[in-house]
Protein backbone atom coordinates (compact mmCIF):
# COMPACT_ATOMS: atom_id res chain seq x y z
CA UNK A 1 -60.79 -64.32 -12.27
CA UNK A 2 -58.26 -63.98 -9.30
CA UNK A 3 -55.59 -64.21 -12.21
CA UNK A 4 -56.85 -61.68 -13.95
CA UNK A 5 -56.90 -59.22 -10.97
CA UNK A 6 -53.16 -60.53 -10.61
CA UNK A 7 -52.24 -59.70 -14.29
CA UNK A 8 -53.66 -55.99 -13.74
CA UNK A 9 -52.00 -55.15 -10.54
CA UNK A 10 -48.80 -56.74 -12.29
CA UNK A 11 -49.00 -54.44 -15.30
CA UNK A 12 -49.55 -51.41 -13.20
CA UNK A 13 -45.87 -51.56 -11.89
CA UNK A 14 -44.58 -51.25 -16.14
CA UNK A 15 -47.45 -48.81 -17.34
CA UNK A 16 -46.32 -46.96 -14.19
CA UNK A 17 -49.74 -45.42 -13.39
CA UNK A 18 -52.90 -46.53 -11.02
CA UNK A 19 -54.77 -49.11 -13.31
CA UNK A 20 -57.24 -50.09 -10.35
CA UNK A 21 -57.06 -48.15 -8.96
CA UNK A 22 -60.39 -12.21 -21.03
CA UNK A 23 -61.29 -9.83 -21.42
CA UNK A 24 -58.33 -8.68 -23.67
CA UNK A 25 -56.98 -6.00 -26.23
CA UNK A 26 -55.20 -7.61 -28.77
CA UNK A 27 -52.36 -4.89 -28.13
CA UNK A 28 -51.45 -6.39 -25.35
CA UNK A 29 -50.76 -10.10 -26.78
CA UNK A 30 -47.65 -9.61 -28.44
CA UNK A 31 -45.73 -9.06 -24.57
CA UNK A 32 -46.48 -12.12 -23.76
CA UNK A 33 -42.88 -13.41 -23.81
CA UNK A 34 -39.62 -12.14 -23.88
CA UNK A 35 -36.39 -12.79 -24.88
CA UNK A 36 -33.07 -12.35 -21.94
CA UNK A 37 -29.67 -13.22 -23.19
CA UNK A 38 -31.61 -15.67 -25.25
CA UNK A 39 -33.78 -17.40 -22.67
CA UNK A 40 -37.11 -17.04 -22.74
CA UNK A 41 -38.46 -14.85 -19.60
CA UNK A 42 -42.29 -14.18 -18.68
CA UNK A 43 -43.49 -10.45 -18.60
CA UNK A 44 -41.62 -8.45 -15.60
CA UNK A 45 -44.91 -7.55 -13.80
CA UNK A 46 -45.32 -5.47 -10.58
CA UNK A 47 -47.82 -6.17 -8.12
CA UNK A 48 -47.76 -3.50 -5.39
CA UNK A 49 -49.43 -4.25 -1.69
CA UNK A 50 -53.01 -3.55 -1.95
CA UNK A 51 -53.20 -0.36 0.71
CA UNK A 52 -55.68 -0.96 3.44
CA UNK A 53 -57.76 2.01 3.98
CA UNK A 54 -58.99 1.59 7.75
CA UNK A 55 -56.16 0.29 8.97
CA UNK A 56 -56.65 -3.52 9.44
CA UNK A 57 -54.17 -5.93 8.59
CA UNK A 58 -55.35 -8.74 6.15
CA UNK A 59 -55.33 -12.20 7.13
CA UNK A 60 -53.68 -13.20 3.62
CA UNK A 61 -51.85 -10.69 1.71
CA UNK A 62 -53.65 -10.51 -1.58
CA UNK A 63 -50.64 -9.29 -3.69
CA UNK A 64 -48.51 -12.15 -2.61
CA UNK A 65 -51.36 -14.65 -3.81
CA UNK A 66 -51.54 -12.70 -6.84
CA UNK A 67 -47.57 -12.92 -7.54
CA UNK A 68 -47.61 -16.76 -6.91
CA UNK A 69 -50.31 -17.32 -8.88
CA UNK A 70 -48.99 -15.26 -12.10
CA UNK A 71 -45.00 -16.77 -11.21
CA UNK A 72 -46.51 -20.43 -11.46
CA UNK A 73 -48.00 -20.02 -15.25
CA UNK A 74 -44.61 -19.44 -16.57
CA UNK A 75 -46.12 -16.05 -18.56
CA UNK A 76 -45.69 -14.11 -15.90
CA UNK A 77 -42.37 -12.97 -13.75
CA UNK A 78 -42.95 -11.13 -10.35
CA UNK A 79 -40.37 -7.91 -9.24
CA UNK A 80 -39.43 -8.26 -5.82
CA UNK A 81 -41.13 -5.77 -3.76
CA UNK A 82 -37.57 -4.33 -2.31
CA UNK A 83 -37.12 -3.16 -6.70
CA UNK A 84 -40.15 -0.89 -6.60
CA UNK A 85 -39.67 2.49 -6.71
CA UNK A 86 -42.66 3.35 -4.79
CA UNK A 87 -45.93 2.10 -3.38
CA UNK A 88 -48.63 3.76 -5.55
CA UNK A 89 -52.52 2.44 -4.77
CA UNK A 90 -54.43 5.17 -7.16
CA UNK A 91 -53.88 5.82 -10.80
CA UNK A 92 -52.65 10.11 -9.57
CA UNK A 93 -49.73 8.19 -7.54
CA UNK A 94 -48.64 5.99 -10.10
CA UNK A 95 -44.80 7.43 -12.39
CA UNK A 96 -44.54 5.41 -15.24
CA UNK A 97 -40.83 6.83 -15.51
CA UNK A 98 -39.86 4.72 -12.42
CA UNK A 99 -41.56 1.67 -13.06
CA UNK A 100 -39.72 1.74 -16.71
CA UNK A 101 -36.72 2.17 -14.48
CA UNK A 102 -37.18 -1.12 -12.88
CA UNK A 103 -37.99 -2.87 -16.22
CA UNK A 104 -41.53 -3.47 -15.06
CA UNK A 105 -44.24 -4.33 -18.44
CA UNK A 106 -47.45 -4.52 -16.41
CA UNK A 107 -47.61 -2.99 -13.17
CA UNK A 108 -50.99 -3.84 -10.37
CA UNK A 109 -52.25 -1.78 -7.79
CA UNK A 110 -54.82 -1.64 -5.88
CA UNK A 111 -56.83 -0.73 -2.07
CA UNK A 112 -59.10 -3.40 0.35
CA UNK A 113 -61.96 -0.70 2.15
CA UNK A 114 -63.07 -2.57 5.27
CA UNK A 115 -66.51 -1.23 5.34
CA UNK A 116 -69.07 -2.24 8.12
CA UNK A 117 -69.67 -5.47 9.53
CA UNK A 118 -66.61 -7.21 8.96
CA UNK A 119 -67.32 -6.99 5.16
CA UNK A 120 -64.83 -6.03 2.74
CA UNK A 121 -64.16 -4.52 -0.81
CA UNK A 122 -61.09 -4.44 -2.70
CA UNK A 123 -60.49 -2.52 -5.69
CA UNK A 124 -57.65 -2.41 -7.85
CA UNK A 125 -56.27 -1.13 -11.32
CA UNK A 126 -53.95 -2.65 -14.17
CA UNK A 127 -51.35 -0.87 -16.39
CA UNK A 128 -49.53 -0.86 -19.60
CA UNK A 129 -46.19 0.77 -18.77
CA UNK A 130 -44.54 0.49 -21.83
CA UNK A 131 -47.59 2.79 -23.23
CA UNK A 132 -48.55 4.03 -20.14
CA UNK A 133 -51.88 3.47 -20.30
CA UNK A 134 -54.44 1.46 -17.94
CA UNK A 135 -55.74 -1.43 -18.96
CA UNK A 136 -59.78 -2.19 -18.48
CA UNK A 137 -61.25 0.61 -16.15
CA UNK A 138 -60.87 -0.68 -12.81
CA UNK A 139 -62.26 -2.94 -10.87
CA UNK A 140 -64.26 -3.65 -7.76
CA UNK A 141 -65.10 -7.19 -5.85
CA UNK A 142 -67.70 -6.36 -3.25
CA UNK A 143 -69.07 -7.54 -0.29
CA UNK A 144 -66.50 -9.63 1.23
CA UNK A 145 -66.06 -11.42 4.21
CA UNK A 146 -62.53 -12.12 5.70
CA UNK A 147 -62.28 -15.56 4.25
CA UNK A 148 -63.34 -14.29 0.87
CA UNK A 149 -60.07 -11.93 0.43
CA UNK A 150 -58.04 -15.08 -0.70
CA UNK A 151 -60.39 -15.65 -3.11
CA UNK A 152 -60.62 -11.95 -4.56
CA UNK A 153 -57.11 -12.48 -5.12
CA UNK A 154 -57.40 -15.31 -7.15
CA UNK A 155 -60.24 -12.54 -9.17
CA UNK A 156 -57.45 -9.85 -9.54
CA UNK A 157 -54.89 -13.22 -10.69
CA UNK A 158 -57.21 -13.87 -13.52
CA UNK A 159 -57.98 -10.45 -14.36
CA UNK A 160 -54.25 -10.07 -15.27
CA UNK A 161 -53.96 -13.21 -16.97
CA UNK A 162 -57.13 -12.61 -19.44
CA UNK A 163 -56.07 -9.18 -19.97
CA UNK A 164 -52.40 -10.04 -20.79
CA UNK A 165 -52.37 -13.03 -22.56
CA UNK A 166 -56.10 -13.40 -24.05
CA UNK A 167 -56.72 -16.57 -22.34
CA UNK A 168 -58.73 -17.50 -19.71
CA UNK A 169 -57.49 -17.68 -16.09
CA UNK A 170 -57.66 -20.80 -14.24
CA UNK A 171 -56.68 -19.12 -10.37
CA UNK A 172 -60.74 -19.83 -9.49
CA UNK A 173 -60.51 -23.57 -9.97
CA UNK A 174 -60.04 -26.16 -7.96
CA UNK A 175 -58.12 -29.37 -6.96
CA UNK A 176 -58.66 -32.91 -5.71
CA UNK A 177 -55.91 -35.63 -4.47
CA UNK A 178 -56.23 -38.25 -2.21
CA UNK A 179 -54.09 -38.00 1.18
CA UNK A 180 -53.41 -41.39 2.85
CA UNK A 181 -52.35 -40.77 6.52
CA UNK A 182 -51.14 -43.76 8.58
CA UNK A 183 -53.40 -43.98 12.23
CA UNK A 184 -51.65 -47.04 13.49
CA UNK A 185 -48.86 -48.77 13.15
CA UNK A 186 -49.39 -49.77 9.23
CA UNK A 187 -52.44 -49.02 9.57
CA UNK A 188 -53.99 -46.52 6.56
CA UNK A 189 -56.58 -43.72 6.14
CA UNK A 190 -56.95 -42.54 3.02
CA UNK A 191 -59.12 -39.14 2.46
CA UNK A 192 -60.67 -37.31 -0.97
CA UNK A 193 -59.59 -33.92 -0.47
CA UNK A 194 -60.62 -31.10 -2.24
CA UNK A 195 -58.89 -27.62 -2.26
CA UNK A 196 -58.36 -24.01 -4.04
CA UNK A 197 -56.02 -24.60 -6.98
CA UNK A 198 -52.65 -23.75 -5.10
CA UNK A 199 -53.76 -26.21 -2.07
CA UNK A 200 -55.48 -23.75 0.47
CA UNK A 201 -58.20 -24.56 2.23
CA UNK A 202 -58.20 -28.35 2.09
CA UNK A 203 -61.46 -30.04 2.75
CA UNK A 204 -62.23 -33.77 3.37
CA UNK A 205 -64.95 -35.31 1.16
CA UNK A 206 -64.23 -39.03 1.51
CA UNK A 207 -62.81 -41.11 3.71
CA UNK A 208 -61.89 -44.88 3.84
CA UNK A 209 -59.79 -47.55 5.57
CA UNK A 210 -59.07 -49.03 1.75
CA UNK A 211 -57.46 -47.21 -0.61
CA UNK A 212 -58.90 -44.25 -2.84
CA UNK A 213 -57.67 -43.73 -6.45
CA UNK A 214 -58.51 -41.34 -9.67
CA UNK A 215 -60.81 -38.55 -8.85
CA UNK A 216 -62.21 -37.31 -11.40
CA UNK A 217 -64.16 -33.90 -11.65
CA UNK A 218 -67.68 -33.58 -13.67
CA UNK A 219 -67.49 -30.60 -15.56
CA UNK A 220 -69.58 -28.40 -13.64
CA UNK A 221 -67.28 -29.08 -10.80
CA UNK A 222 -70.05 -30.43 -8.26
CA UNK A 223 -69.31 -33.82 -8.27
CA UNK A 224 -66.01 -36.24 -8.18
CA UNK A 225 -66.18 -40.15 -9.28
CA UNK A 226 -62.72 -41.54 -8.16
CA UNK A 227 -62.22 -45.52 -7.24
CA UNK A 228 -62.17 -47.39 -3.94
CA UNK A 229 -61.83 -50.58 -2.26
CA UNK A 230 -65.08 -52.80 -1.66
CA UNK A 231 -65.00 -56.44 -0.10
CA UNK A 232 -65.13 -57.53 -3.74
CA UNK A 233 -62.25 -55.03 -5.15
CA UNK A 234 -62.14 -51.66 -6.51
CA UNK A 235 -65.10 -50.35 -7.56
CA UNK A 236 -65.95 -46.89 -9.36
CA UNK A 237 -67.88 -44.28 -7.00
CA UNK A 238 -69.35 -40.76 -7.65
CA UNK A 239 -70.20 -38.40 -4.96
CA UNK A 240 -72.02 -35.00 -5.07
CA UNK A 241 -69.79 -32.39 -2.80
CA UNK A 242 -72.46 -29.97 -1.51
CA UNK A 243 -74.03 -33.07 0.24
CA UNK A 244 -71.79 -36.08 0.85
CA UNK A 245 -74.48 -38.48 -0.79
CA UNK A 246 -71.89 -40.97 -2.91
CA UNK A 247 -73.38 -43.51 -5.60
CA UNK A 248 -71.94 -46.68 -7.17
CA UNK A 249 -71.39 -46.48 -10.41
CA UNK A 250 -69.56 -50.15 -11.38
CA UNK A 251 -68.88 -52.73 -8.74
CA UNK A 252 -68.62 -55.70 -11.17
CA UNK A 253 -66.62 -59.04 -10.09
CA UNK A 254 -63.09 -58.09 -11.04
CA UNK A 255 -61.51 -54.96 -11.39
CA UNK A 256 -63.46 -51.78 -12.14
CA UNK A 257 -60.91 -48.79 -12.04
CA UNK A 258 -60.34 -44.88 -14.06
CA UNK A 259 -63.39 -43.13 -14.15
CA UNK A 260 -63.47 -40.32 -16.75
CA UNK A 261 -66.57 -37.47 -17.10
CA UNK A 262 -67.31 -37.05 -20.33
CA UNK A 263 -67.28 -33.07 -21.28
CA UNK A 264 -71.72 -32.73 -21.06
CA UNK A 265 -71.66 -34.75 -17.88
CA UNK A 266 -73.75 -37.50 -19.41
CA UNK A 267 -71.37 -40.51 -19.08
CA UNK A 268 -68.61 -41.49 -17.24
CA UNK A 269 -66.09 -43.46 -19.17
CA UNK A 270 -64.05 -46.24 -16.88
CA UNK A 271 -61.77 -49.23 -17.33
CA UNK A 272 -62.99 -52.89 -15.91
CA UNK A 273 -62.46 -56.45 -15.91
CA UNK A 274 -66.02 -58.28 -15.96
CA UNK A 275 -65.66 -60.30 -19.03
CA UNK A 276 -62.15 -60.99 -18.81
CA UNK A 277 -59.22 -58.77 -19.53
CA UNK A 278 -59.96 -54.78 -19.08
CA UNK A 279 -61.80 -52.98 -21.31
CA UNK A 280 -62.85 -49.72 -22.08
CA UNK A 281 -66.59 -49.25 -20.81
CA UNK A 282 -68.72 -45.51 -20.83
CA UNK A 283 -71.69 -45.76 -18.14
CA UNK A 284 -74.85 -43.57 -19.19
CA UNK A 285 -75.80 -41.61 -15.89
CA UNK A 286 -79.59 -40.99 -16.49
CA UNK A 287 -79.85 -44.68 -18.46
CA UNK A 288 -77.86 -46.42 -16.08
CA UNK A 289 -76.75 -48.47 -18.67
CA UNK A 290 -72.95 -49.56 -19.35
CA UNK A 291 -72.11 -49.69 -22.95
CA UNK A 292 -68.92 -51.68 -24.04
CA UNK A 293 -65.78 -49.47 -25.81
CA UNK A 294 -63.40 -51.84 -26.46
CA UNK A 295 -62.40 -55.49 -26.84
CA UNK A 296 -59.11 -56.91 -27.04
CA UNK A 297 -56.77 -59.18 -25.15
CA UNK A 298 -54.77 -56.74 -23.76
CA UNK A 299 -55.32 -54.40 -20.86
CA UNK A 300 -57.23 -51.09 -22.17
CA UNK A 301 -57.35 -48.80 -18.97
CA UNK A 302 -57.45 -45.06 -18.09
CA UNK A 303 -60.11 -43.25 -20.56
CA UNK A 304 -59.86 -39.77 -21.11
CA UNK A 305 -62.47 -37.63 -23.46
CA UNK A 306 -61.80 -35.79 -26.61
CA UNK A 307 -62.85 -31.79 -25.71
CA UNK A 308 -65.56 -32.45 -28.13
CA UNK A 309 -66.62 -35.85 -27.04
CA UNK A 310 -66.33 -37.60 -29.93
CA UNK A 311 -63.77 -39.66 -28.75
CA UNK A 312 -61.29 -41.45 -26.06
CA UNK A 313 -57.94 -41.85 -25.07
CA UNK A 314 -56.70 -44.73 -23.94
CA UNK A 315 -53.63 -46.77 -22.32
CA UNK A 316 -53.18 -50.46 -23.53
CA UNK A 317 -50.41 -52.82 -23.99
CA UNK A 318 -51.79 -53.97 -27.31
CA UNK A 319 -48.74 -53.79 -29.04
CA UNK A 320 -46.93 -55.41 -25.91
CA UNK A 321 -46.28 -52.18 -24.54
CA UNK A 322 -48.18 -49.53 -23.09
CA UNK A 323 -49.05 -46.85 -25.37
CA UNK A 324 -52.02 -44.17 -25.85
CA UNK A 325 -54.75 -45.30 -28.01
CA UNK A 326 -57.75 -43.85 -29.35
CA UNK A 327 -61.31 -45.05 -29.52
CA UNK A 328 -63.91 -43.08 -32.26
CA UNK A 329 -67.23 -43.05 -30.12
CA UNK A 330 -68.87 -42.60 -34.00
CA UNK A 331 -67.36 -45.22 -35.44
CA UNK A 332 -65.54 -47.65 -33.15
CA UNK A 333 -61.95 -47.47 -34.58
CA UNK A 334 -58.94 -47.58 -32.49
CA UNK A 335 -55.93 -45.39 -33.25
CA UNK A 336 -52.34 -45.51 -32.19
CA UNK A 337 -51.33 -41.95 -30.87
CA UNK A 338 -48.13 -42.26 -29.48
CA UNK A 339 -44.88 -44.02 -30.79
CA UNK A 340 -41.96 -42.24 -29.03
CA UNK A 341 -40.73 -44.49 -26.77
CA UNK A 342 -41.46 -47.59 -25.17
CA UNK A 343 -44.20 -46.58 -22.30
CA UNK A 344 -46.57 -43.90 -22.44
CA UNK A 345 -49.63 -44.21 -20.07
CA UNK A 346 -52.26 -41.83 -18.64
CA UNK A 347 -52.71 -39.59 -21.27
CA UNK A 348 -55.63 -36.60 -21.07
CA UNK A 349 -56.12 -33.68 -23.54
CA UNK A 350 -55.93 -29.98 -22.95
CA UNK A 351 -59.19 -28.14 -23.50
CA UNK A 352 -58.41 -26.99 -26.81
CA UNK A 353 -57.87 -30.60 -27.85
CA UNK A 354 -54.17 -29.56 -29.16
CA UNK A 355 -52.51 -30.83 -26.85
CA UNK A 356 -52.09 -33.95 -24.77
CA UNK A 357 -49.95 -34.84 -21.12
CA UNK A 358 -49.04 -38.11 -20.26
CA UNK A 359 -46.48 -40.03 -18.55
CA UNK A 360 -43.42 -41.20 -20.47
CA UNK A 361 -41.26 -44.27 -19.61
CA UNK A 362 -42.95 -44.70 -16.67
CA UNK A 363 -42.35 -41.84 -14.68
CA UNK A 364 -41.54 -38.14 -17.12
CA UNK A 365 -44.27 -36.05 -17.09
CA UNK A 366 -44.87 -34.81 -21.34
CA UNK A 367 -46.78 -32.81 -23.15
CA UNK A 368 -47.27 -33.84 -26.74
CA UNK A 369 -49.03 -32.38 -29.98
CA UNK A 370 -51.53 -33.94 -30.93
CA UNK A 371 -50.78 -33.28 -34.84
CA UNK A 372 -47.40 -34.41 -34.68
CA UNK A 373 -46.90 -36.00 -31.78
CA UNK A 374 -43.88 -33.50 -30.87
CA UNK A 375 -43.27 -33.93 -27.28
CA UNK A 376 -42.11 -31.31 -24.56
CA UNK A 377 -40.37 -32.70 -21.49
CA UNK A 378 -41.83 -31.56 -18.28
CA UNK A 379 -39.97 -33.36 -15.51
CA UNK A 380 -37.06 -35.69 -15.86
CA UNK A 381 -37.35 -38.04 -13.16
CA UNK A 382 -38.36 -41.48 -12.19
CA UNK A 383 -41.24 -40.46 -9.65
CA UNK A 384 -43.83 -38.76 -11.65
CA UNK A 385 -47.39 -39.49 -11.97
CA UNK A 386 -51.12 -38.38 -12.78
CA UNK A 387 -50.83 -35.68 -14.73
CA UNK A 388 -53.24 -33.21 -15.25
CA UNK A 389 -54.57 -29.90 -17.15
CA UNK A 390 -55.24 -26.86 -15.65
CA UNK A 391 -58.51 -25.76 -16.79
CA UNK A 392 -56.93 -23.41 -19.47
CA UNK A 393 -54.42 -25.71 -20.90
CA UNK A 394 -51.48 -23.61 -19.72
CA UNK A 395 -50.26 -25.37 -16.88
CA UNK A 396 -49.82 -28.94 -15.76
CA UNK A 397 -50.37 -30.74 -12.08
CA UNK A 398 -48.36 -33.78 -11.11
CA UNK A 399 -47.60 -35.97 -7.96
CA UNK A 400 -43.75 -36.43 -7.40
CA UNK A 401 -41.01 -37.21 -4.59
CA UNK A 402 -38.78 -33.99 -3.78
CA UNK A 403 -36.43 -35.27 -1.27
CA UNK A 404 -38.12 -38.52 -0.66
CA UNK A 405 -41.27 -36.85 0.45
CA UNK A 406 -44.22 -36.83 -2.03
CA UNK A 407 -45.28 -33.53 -3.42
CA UNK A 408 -47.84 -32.01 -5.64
CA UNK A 409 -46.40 -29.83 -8.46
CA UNK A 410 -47.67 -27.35 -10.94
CA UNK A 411 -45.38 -27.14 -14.16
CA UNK A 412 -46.11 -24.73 -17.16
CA UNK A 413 -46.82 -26.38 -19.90
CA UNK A 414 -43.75 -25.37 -21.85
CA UNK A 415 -41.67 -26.91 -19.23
CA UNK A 416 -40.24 -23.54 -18.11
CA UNK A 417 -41.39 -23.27 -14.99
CA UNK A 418 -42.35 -25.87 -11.84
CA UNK A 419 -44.10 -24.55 -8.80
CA UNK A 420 -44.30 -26.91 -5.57
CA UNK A 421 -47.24 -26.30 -3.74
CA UNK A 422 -46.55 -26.20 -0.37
CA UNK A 423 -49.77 -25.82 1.33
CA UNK A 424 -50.54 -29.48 0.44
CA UNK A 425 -48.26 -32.11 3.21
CA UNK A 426 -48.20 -35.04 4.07
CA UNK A 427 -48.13 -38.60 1.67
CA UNK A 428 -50.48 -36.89 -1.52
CA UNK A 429 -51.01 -38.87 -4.55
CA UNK A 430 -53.77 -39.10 -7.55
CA UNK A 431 -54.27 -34.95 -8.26
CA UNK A 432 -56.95 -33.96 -10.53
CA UNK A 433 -57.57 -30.33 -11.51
CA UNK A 434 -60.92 -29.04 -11.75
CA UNK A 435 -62.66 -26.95 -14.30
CA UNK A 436 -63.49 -23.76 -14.16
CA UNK A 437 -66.29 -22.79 -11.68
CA UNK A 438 -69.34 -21.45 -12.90
């Protein structure tokens, strides 16, 4: 068995990835993109400071969280606030003259009422300026407290995406990563963070002197399973959030690594070694029972469910290399899915099932179709890892190294854009977006 653990923390270095580890009128679709001297642009939007009527200033400014939310899709391009023409906060004030002027398509205004007791409401408005007309009728998020306001900006960020693009908004969701800080000299901590989607408000949820790898969210977004270290190796874990209470889900001799919710919550899918080489197992949460996927010689690791779960993806070096397979949960076939170039390796679908993002030649983030296997390039370097969807498919998060540092980055998923997040430090690794809250 110890040879076995020593073959899968071998192959990890060449797969290059942890083994053990709307509302919307239809109007308003055809702006999504433009065209600039031939290079494709997002829509010029304006998103004027939110006046605050009772004079208090706000702790984050909700317009700024609003323009870095929109900039980091890739369908959206802020105007600098020195362009505007004026600082309107009711439809009466608004000249859609001047904001033409300034080449703005949508423009955003709103007001924050502090109102009694420290509570808060903030109201705001959306506009078509090319047919100066508003779009919805207003809106109003009520009864906040000063720690909701970042929040209600992430509201008016998806408001503007659903109403622009007719797709969902994914600026409520959430992220986890694991942060491993070092206490003593070579001496580790790692820690399960959770966090808003652009990295605010970081909360521990785990800790451990032994490393912590693969979160992965259930799909109501209360509960992570993600992999740690036990005296007998790496064993799969689930814990709820609202309570701390964690549960072992497969702590069998060898290596048990990759959990994966399936989309109803029901099963967890995961990769371990407990007859031999790794294989593809899916664990029945109110059974307890663990059902065997796959069998082969080679290392099968990292399962990821089909939207529809009907299915899962799959890394294995089958064919010598590592490539994305796919198991049929209705009638146990195993596909080949990816053939360009020589490693591809932790591969997870959008929620459409269109698409899929994985890592190519061990360290280029990709998205590829899944009907062709046409694949857009992401990132270029060396460094990149665990790759995942943004709740609405549009955007993709990452762990790199910018300037030998490791980072957490959110790319569009055309490749256009790439958005550090900055409110997440330190040495970051394993990020898993959430989905949508409920």
């Amino acid at each position: 068995m110890l040879n076995v653990v020593k073959k899968v923390v071998s192959a990890r270095l060449w797969i290059g990835m942890a083994l053990v580890l709307v509302f919307a009128q239809s109007a308003h679709a055809q702006i999504l993109r433009g065209e600039v001297g031939g290079t494709v642009r997002g829509i010029p939007i304006a998103i004027v400071p939110f006046k605050v009527i009772d004079g208090r200033e706000l702790a984050h400014k909700i317009h700024e969280v609003v323009a870095f939310d929109l900039n980091a899709s890739g369908k959206f391009e802020a105007i600098p606030s020195d362009r505007f023409p004026s600082l309107p906060s009711r439809f009466e004030e608004v000249s859609f003259k001047d904001w033409r002027f300034v080449n703005a398509e949508i423009l955003v205004i709103g007001e924050v009422w502090v109102l009694d007791n420290d509570t808060y409401e903030v109201q705001f408005r959306m506009f078509d300026v090319a047919r100066e007309r508003e779009v919805g009728n207003g809106k109003r998020i009520r009864n906040l407290k000063p720690s909701d306001l970042r929040k209600a900006a992430h509201v008016v960020s998806d408001s503007v995406y659903e109403a622009f693009t007719n797709s969902t908004g994914a600026y409520q969701s959430r992220i986890a990563y694991v942060d491993r800080t070092e206490v003593e000299y070579q001496r580790f901590q790692y820690r399960l963070m959770v966090a808003d989607w652009d990295g605010y408000g970081a909360v521990e949820v785990y800790k451990s002197w032994q490393p912590l790898l693969s979160p992965s969210w259930s799909p109501d977004g209360s509960k992570l399973a993600f992999v740690s270290y036990a005296d007998r190796g790496p064993i799969v874990q689930m814990i709820e959030l609202a309570t701390g209470k964690a549960q072992t889900i497969a702590d069998f001799k060898g290596v048990n690594a990759a959990p994966a919710w399936s989309p109803d919550g029901s099963k967890i899918a995961y990769s371990t070694s407990r007859h031999g080489s790794p294989d593809i197992y899916v664990y029945d949460i109110a059974s307890g029972q663990h059902e065997r996927a796959t069998t082969h010689w080679g290392i099968d690791t990292e399962p990821a469910w089909s939207p529809r779960g009907d299915s899962l993806l799959f890394t294995s070096n089958r064919g010598r290399k590592p490539q994305i397979y796919s198991y049929s949960l209705n009638d146990q076939s195993v596909s080949r899915m990816t053939f360009e170039g020589d490693e591809n390796a932790n591969a997870s679908f959008d929620p459409q099932g269109r698409n899929l993002t994985m890592v190519h030649e061990g360290g280029q983030i990709v998205v590829m179709r899944e009907e062709d296997g046409r694949m857009t390039w992401l990132t270029n370097s060396k460094y990149d890892e665990s790759p995942s969807f943004s709740p609405n498919g549009d955007m993709v998060l990452y762990k790199t190294e910018q300037g030998y540092e490791p980072a957490l980055v959110v790319a569009s998923s055309d490749g256009r854009v790439r958005t550090r997040l900055d409110l997440v430090s330190g040495d970051v690794r394993e990020p898993a977006w959430s989905p949508l809250r409920k």
